[in-house]
N, C-alpha and C. Protein backbone atom coordinates (compact mmCIF):
# COMPACT_ATOMS: atom_id res chain seq x y z
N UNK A 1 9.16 -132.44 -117.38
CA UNK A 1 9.77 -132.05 -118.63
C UNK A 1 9.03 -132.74 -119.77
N UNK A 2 8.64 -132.13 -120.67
CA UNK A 2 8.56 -132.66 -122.01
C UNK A 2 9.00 -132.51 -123.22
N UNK A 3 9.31 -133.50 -123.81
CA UNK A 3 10.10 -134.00 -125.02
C UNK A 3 9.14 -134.41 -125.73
N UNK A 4 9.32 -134.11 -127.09
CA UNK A 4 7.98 -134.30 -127.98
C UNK A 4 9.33 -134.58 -129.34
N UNK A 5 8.97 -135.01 -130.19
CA UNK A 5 9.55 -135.23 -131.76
C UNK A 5 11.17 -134.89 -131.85
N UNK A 6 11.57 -135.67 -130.94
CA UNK A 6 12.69 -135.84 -131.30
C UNK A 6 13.34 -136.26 -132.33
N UNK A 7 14.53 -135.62 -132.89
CA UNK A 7 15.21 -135.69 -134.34
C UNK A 7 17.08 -135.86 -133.75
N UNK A 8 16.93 -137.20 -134.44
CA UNK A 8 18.16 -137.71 -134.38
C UNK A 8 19.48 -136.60 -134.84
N UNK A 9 19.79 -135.99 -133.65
CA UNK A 9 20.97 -134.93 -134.38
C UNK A 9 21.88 -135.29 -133.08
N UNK A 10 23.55 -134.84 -133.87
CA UNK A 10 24.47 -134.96 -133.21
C UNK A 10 24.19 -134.19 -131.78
N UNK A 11 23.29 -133.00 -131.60
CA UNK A 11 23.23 -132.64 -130.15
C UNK A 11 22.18 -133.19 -129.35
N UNK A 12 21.66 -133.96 -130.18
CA UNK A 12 20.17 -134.93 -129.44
C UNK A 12 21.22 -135.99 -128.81
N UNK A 13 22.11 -136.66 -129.64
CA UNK A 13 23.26 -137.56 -128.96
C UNK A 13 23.68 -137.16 -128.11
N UNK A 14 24.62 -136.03 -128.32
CA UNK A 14 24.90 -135.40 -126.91
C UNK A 14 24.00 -135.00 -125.60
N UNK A 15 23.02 -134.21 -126.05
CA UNK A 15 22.29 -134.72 -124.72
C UNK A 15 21.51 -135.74 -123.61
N UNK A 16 21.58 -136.70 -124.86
CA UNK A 16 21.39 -138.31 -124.33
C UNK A 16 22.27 -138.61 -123.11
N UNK A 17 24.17 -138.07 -123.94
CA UNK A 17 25.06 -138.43 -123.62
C UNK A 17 25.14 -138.29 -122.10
N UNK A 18 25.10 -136.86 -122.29
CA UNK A 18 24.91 -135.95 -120.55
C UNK A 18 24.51 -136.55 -119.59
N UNK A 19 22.59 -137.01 -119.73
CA UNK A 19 21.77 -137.37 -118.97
C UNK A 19 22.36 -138.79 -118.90
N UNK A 20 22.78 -139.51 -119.51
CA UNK A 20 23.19 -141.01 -119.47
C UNK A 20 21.92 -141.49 -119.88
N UNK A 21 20.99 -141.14 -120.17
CA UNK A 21 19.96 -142.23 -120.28
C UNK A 21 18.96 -141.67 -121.84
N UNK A 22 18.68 -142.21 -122.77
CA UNK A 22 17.71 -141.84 -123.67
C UNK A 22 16.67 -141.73 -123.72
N UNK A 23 15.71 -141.17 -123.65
CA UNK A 23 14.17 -141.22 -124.27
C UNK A 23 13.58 -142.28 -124.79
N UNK A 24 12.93 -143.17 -123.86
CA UNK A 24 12.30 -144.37 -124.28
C UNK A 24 11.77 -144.36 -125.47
N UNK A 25 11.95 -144.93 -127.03
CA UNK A 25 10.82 -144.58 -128.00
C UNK A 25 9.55 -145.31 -127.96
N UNK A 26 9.64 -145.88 -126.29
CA UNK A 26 7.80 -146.17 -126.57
C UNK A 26 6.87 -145.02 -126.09
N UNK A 27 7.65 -143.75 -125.73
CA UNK A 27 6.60 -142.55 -125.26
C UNK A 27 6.63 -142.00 -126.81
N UNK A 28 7.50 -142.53 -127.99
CA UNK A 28 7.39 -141.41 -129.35
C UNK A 28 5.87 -142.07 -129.40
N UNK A 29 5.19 -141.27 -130.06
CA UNK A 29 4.06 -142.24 -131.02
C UNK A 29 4.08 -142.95 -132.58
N UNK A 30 5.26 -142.38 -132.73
CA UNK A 30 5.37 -143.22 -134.13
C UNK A 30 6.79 -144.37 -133.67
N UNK A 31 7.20 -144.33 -132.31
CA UNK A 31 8.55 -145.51 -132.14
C UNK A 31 9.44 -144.96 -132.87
N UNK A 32 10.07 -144.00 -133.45
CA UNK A 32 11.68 -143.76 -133.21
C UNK A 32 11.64 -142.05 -133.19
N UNK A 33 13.25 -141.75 -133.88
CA UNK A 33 13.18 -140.80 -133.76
C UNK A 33 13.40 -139.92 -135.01
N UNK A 34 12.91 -138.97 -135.38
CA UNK A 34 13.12 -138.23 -136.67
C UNK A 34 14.77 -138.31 -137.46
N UNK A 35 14.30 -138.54 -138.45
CA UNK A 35 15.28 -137.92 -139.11
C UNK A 35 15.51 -136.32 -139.84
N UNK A 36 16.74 -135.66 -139.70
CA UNK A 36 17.00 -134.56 -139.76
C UNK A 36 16.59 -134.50 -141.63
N UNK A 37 16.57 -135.83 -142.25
CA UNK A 37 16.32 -135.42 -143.76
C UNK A 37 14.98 -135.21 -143.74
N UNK A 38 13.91 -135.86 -143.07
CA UNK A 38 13.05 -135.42 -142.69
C UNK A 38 12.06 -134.00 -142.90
N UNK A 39 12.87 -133.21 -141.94
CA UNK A 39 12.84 -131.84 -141.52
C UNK A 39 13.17 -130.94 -142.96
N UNK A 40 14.37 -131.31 -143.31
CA UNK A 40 14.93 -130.55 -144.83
C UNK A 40 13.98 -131.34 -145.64
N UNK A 41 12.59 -131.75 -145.49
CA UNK A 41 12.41 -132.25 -146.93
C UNK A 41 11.23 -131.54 -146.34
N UNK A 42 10.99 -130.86 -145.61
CA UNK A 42 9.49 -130.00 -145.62
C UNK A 42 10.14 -128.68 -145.81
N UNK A 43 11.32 -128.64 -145.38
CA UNK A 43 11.88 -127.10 -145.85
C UNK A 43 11.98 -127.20 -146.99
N UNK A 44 12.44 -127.82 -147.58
CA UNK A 44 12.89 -127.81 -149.09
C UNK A 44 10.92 -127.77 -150.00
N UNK A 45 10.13 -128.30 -149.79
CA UNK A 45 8.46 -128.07 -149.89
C UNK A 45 8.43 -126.91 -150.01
N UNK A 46 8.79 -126.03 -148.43
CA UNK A 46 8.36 -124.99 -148.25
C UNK A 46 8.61 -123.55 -149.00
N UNK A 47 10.02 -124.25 -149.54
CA UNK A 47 10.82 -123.34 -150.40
C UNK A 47 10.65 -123.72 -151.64
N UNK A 48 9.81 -124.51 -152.53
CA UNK A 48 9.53 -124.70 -153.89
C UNK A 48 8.35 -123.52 -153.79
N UNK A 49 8.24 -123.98 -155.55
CA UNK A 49 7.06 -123.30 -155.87
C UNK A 49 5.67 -124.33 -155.35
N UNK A 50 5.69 -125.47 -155.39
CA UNK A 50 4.42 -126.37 -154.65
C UNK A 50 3.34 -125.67 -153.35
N UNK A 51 4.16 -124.40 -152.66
CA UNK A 51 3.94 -124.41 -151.72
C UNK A 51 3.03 -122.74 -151.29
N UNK A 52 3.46 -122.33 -152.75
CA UNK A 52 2.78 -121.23 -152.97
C UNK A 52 1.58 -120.12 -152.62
N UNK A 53 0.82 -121.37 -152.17
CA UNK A 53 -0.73 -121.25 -151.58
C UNK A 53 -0.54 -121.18 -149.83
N UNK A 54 0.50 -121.27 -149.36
CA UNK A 54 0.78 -121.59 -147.96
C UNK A 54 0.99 -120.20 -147.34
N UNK A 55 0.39 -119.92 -146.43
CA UNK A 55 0.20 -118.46 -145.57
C UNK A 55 0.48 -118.88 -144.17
N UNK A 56 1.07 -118.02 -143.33
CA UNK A 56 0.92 -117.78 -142.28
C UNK A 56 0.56 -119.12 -141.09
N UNK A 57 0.95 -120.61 -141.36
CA UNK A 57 0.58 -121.68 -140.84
C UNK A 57 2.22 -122.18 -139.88
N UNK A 58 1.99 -122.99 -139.02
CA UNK A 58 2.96 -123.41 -138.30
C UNK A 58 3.14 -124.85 -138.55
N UNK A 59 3.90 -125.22 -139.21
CA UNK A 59 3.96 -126.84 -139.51
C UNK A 59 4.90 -127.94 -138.37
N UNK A 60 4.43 -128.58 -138.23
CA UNK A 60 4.59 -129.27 -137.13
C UNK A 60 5.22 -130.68 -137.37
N UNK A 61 6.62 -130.94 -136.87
CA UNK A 61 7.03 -132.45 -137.11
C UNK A 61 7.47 -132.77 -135.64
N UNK A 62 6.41 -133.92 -135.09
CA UNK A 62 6.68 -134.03 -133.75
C UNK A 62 6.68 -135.41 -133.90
N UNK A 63 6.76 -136.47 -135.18
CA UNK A 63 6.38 -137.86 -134.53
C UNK A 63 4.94 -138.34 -133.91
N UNK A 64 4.33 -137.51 -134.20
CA UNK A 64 2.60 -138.14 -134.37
C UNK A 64 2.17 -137.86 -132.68
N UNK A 65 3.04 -136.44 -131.99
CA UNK A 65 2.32 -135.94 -130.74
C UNK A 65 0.87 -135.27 -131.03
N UNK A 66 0.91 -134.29 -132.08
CA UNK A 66 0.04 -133.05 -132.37
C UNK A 66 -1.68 -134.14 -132.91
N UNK A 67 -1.16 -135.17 -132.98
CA UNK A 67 -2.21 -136.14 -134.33
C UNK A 67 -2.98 -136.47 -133.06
């Protein structure tokens, strides 16, 4: 299984919960785990005018897997 950029959300808890056990953050590469403001602050980018020039690209928040 792989887990890549995990983001601290109430169902990331819960599935912690399930498995009983968490995701070591020494496999993250940046050591923790995202925050969900995070995520809304590239949406919120994506949805200004700043972003205008942006086509057809896949943006990626994984915690420094893709790097």
């Amino acid at each position: 299984m792989t887990i890549r950029g995990l983001i601290n959300t109430p169902m990331q808890r819960k599935s912690t919960e399930i498995r009983g056990a968490d995701i070591p953050l020494t496999l993250q590469p940046i050591q923790r785990k995202g925050d969900p403001r995070e995520v809304a602050q590239l949406i919120t980018w994506l949805l200004s005018d700043a972003s205008t020039f942006i086509t057809g690209t896949v943006q990626t928040i994984d915690g420094g897997w893709m790097a």
